[in-house]
C-alpha atoms as a PDB file:
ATOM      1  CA  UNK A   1       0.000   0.000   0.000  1.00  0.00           C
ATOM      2  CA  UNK A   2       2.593   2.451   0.717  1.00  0.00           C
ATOM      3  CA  UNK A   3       4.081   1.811  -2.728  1.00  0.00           C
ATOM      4  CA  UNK A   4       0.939   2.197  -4.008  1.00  0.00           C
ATOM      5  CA  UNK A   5       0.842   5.691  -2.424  1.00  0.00           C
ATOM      6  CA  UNK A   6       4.057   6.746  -3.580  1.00  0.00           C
ATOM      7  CA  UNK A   7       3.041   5.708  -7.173  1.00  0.00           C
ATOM      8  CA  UNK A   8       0.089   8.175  -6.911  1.00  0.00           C
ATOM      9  CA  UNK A   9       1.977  11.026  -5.234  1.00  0.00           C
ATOM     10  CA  UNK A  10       4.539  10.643  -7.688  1.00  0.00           C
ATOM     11  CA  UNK A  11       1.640  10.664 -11.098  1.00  0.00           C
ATOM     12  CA  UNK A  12       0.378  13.693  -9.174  1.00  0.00           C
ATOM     13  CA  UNK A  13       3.428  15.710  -8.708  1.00  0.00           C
ATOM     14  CA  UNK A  14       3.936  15.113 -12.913  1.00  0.00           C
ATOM     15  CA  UNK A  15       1.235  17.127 -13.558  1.00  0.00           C
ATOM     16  CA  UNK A  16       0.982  20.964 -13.461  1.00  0.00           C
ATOM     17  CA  UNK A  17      -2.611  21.922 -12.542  1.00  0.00           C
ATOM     18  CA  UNK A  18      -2.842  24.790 -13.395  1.00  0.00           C
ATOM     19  CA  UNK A  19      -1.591  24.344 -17.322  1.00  0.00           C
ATOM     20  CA  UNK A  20      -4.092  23.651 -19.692  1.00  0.00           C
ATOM     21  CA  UNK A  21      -2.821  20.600 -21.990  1.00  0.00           C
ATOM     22  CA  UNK A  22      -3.629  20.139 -25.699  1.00  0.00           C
ATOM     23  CA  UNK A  23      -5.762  16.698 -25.955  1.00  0.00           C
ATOM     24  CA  UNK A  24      -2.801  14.526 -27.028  1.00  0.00           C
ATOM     25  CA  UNK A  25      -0.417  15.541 -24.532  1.00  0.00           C
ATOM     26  CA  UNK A  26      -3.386  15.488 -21.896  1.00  0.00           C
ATOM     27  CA  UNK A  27      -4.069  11.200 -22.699  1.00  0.00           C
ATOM     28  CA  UNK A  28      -0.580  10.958 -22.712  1.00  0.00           C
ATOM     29  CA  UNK A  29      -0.636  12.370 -19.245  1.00  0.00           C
ATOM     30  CA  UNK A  30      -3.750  10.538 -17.674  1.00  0.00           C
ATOM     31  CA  UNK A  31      -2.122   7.043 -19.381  1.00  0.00           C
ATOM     32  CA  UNK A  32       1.255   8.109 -17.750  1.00  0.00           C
ATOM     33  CA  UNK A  33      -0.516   8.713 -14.227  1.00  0.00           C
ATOM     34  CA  UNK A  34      -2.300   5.091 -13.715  1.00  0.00           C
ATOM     35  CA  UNK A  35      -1.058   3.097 -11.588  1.00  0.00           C
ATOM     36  CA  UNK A  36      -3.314   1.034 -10.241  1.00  0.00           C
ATOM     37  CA  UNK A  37      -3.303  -2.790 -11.042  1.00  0.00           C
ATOM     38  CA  UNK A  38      -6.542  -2.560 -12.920  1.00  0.00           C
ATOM     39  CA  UNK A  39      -7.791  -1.072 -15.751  1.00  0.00           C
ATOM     40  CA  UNK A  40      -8.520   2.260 -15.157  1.00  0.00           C
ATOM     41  CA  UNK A  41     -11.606   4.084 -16.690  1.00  0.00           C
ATOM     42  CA  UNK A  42     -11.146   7.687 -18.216  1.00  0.00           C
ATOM     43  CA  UNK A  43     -13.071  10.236 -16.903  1.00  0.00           C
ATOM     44  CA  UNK A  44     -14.125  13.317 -18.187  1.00  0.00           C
ATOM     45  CA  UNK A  45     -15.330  16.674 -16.462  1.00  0.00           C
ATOM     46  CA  UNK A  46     -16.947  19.257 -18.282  1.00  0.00           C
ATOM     47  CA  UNK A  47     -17.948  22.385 -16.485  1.00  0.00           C
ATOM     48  CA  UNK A  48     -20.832  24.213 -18.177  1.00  0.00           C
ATOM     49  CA  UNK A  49     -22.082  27.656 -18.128  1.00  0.00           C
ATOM     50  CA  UNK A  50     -25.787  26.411 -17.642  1.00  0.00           C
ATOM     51  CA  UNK A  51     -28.197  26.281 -14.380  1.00  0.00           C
ATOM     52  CA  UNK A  52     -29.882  23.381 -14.612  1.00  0.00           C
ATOM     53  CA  UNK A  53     -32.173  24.513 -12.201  1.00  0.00           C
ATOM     54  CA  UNK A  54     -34.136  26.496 -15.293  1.00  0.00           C
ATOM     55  CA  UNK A  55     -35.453  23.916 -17.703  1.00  0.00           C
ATOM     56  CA  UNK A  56     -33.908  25.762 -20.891  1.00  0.00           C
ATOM     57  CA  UNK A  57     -30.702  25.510 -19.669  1.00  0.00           C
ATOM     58  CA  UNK A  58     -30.678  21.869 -18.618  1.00  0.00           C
ATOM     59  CA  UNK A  59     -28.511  19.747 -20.874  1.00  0.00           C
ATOM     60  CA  UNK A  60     -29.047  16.188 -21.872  1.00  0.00           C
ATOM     61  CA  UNK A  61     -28.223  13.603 -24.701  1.00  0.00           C
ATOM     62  CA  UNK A  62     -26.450  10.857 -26.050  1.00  0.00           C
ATOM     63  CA  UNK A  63     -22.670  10.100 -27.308  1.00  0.00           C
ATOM     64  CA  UNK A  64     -21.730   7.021 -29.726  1.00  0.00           C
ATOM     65  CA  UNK A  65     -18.293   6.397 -28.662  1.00  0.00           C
ATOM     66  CA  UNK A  66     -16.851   5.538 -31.764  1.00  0.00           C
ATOM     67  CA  UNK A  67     -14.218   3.049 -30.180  1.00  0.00           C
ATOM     68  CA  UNK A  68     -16.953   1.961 -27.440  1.00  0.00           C
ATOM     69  CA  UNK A  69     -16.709   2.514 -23.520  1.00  0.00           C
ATOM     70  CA  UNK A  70     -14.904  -0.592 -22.597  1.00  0.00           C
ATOM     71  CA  UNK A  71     -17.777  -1.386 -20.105  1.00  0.00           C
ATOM     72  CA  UNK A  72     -19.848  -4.298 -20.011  1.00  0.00           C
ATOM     73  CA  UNK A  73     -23.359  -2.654 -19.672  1.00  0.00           C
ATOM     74  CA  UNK A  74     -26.819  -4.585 -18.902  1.00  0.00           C
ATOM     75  CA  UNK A  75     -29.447  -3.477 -20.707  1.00  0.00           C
ATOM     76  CA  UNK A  76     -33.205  -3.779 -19.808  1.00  0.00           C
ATOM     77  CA  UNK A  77     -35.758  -3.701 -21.923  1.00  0.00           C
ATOM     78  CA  UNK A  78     -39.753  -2.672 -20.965  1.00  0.00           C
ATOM     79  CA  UNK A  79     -41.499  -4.556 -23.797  1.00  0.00           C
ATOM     80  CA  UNK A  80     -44.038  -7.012 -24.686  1.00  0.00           C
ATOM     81  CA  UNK A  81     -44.516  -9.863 -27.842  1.00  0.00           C
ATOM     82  CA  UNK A  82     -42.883  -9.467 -30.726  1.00  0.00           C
ATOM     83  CA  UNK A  83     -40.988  -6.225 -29.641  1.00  0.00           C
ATOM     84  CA  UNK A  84     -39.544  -8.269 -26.103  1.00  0.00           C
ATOM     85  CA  UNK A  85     -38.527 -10.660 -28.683  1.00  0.00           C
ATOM     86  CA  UNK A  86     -36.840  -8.447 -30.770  1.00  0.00           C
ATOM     87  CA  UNK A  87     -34.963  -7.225 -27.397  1.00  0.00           C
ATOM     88  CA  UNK A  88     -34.045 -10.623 -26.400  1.00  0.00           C
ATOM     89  CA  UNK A  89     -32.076 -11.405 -30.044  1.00  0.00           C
ATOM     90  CA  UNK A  90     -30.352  -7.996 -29.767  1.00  0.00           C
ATOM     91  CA  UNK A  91     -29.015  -9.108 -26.353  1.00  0.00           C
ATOM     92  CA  UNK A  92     -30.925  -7.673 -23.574  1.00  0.00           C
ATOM     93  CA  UNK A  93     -30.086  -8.933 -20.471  1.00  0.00           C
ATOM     94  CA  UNK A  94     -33.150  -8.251 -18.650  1.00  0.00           C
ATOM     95  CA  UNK A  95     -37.046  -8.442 -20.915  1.00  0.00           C
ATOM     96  CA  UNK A  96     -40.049  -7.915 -18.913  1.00  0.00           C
ATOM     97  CA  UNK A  97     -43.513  -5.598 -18.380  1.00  0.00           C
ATOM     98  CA  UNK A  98     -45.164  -6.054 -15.732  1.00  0.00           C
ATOM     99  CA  UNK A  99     -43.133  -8.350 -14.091  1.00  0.00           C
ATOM    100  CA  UNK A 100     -40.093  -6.561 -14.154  1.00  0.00           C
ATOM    101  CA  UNK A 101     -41.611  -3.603 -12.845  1.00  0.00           C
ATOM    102  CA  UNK A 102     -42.313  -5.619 -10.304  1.00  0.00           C
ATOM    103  CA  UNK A 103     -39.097  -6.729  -9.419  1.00  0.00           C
ATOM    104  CA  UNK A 104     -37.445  -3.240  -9.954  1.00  0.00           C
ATOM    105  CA  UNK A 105     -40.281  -1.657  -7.139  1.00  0.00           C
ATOM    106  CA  UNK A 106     -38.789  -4.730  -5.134  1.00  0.00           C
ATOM    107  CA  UNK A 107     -35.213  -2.959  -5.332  1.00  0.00           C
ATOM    108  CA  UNK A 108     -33.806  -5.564  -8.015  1.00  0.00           C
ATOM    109  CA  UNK A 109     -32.258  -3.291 -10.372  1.00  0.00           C
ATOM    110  CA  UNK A 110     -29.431  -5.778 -12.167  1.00  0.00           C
ATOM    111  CA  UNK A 111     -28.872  -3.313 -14.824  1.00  0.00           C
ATOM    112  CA  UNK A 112     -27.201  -0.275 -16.092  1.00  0.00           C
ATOM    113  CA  UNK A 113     -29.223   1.053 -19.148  1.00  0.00           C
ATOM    114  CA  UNK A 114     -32.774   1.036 -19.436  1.00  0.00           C
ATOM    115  CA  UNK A 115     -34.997   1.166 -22.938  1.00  0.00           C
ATOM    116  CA  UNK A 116     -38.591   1.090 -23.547  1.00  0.00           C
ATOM    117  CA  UNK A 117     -41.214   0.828 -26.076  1.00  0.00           C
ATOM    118  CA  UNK A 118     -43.515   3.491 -26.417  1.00  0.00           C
ATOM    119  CA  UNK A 119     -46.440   1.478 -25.269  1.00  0.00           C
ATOM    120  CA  UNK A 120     -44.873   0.284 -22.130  1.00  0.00           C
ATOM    121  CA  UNK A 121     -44.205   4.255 -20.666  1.00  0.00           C
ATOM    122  CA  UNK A 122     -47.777   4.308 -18.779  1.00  0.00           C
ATOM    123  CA  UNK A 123     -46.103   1.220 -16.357  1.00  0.00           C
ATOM    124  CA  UNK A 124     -42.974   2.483 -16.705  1.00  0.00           C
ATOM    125  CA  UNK A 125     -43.909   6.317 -15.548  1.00  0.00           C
ATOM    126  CA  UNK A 126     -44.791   4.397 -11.936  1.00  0.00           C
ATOM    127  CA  UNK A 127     -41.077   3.865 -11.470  1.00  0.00           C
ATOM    128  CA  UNK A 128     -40.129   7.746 -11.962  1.00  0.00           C
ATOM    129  CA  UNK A 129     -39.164   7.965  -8.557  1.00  0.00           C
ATOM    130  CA  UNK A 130     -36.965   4.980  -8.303  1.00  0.00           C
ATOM    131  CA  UNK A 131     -35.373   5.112 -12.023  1.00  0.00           C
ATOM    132  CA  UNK A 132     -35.128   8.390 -12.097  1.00  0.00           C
ATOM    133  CA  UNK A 133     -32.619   9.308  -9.645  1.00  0.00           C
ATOM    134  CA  UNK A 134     -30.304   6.956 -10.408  1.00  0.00           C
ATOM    135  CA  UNK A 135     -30.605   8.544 -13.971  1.00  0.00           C
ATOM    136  CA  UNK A 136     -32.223   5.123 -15.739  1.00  0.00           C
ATOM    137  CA  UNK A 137     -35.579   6.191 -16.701  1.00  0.00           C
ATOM    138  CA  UNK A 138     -36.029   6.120 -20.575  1.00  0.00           C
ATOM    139  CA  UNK A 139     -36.701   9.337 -22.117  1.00  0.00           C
ATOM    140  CA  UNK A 140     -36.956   9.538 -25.840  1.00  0.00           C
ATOM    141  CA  UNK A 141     -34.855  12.462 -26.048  1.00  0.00           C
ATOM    142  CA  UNK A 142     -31.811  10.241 -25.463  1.00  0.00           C
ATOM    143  CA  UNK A 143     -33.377   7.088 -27.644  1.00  0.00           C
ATOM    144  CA  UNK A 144     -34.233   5.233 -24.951  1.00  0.00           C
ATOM    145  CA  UNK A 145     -38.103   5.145 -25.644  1.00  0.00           C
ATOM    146  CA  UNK A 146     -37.971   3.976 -29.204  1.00  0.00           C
ATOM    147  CA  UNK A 147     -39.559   1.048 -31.225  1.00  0.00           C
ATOM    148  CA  UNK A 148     -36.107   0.285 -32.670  1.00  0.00           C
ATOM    149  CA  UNK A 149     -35.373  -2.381 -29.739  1.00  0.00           C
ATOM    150  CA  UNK A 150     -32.826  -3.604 -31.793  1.00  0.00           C
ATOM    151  CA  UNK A 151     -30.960  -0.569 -32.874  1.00  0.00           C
ATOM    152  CA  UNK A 152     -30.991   0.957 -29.092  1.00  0.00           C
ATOM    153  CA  UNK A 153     -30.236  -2.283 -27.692  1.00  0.00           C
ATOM    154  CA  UNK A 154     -26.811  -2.549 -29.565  1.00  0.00           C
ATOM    155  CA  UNK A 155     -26.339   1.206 -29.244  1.00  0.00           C
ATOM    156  CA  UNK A 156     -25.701   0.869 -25.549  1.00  0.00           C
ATOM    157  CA  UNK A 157     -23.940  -2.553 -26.032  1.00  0.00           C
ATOM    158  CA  UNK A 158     -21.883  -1.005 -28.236  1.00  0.00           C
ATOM    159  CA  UNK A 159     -20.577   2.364 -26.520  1.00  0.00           C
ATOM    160  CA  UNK A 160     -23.512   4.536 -26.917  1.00  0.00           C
ATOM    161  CA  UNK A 161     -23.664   6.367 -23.288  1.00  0.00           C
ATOM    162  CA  UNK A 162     -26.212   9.271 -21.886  1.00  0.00           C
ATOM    163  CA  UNK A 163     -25.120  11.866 -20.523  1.00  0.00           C
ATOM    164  CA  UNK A 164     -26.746  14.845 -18.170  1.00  0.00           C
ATOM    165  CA  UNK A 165     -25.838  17.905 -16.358  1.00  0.00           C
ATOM    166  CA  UNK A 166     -25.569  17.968 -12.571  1.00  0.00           C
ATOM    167  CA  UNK A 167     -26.690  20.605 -10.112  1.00  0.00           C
ATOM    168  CA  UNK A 168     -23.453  22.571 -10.392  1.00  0.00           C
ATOM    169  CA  UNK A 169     -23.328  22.591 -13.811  1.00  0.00           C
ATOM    170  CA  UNK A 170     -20.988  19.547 -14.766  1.00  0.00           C
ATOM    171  CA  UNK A 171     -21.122  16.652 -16.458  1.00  0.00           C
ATOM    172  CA  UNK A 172     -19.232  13.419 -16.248  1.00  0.00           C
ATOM    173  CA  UNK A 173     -18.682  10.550 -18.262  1.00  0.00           C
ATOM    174  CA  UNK A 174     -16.653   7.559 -18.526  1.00  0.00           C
ATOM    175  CA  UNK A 175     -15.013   7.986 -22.097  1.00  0.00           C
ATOM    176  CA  UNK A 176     -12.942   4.572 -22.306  1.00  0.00           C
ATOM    177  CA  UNK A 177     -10.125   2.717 -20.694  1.00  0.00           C
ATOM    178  CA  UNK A 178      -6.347   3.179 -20.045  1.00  0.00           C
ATOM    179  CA  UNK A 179      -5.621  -0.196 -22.110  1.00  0.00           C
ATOM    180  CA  UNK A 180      -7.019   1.779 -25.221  1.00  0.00           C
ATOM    181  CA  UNK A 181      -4.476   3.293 -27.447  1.00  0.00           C
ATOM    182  CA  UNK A 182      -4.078   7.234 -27.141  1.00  0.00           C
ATOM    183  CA  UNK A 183      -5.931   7.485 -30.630  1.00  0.00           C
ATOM    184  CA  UNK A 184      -8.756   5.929 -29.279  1.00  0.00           C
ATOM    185  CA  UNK A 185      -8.590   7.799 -26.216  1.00  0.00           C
ATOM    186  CA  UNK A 186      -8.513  11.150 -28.295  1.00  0.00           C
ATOM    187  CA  UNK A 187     -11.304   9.848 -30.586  1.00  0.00           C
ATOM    188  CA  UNK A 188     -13.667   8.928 -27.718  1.00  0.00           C
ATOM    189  CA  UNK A 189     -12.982  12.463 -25.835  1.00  0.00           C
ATOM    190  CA  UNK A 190     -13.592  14.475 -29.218  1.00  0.00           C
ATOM    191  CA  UNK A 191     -16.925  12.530 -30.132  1.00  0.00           C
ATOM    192  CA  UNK A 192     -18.189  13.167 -26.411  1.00  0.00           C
ATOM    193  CA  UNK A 193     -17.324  16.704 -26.271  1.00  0.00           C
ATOM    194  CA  UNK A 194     -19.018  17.795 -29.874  1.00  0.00           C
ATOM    195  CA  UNK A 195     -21.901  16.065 -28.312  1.00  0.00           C
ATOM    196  CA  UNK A 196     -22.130  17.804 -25.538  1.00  0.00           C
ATOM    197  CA  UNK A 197     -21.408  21.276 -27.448  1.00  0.00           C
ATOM    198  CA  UNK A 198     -24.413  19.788 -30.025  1.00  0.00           C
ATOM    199  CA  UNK A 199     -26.442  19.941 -26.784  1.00  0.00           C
ATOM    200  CA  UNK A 200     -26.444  23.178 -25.931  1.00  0.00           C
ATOM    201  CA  UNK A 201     -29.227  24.534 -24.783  1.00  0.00           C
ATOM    202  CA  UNK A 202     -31.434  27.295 -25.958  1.00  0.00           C
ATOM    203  CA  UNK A 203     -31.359  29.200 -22.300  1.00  0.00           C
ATOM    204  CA  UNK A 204     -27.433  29.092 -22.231  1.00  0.00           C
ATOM    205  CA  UNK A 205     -25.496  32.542 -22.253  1.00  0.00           C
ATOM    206  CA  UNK A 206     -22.123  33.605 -22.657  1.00  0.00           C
ATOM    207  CA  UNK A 207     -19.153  31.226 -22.525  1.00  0.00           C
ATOM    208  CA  UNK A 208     -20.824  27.672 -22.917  1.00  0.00           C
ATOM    209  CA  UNK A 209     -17.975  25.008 -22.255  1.00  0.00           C
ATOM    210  CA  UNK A 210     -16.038  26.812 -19.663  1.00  0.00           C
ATOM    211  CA  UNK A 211     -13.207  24.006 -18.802  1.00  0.00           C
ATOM    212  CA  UNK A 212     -12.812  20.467 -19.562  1.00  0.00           C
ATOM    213  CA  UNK A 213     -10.573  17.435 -17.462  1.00  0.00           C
ATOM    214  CA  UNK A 214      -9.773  13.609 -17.795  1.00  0.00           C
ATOM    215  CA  UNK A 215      -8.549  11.277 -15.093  1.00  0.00           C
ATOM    216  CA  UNK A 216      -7.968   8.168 -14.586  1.00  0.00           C
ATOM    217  CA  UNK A 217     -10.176   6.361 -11.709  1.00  0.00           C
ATOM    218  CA  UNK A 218      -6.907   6.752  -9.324  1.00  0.00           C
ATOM    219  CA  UNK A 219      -4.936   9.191 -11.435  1.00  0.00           C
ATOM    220  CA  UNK A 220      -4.525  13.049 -11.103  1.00  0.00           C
ATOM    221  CA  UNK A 221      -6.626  15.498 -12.811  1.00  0.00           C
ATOM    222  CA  UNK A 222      -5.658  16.820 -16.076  1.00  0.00           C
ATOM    223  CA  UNK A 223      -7.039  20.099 -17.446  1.00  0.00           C
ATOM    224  CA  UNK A 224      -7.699  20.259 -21.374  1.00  0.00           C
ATOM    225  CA  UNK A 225      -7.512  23.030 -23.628  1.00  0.00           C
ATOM    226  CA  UNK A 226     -10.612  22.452 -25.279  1.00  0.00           C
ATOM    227  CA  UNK A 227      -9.566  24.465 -28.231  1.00  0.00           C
ATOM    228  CA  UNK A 228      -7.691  21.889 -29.120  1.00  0.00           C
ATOM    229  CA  UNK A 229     -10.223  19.241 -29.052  1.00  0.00           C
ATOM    230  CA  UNK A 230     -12.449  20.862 -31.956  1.00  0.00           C
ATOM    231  CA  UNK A 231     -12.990  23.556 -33.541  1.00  0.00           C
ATOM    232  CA  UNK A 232     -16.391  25.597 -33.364  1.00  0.00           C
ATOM    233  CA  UNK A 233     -17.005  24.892 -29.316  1.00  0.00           C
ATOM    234  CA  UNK A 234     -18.558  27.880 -27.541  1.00  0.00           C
END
């Protein structure tokens, strides 16, 4: 442990926190600062010049990450005949209606995204108050109410992953792993910030996308110039 520790103090101290990196040197950073025996996710921070607190400044959406997130994610589907089918061949893990309301009002949530049918939103809507705060409840703004089972199914397989704005005006996301290659990396982090930028709400004044950071889940902090990550961000 106290190697461990002098590993992290040591990925800490390489980083000046108060410089804003250009992406590439940035991933080379965050790769450079894990140390921990497992395979670190990469974070990113986006600070936002929005209150969410006013309903045209709250920002929400979805990001394909065009290498994928490296997660596994479970997927449950609200959905009945053919359509709960169709879920079930795209590789849900979980297929239900009313029973698996049931089981999620008993606590038993086993998954990590959440997709329904249109149909099925009058039994889902009784589960606002336990979806909803742990930011599962589908919502057709993101493609998560959708007849296309299939296509949202293997979105979210594949690396599609919401994202919304927090109280303070920040958003995280996991954008990949340290065991992907700095191109990847860079990809990933571009894709996710032009769709947060595409997001921008109609409410929002002045300076938009106010700072960006990656990390590593035990790694320091590294501030991006976000200039550098594409052109036409506000």
């Amino acid at each position: 442990m106290a190697n461990a520790g002098k590993r992290i103090r040591a990925a800490r101290e390489s980083v000046d926190r108060d410089k804003q990196y250009d992406l590439s040197d940035a991933v080379k950073a965050v790769k450079a600062g894990a140390k921990a025996k497992f395979d670190e996710t990469v974070d990113i921070a986006m600070n936002l010049g929005v209150d969410p607190k006013h309903a045209d400044q709250m920002v929400r959406g979805v990001c394909s990450l065009p290498n994928g997130s490296g997660r596994s994610v479970r997927v449950a589907v609200f959905a009945r005949g053919p359509k709960a089918e169709e879920a079930t061949a795209a590789g849900a893990d979980v297929v239900g209606a009313e029973d698996l309301v049931e089981e999620v009002q008993k606590g038993n949530i086993n998954f990590d995204r959440c997709i329904a049918t249109p149909d099925m939103m009058a039994l889902v809507g009784r589960l606002g108050k336990v979806l909803g705060p742990r930011g599962l409840m589908p919502n057709p703004r993101v493609g998560t109410v959708t007849m296309d089972v299939t296509d949202a199914v293997q979105g979210a397989k594949g690396g599609s992953i919401e994202f919304r704005v927090e109280k303070a005006g920040i958003i995280h996301a996991g954008v990949g792993k340290v065991s992907f290659s700095e191109e990847q990396l860079a990809e990933n982090i571009k894709a996710f910030v032009e769709a947060v930028n595409r997001a921008k709400p109609s409410g929002a004044k002045g300076t938009y996308i106010k700072r960006v950071a990656i990390k590593s889940t035990m790694g320091p902090g590294v501030k991006v110039d976000h200039g550098s990550i594409a052109s036409g961000l506000t």
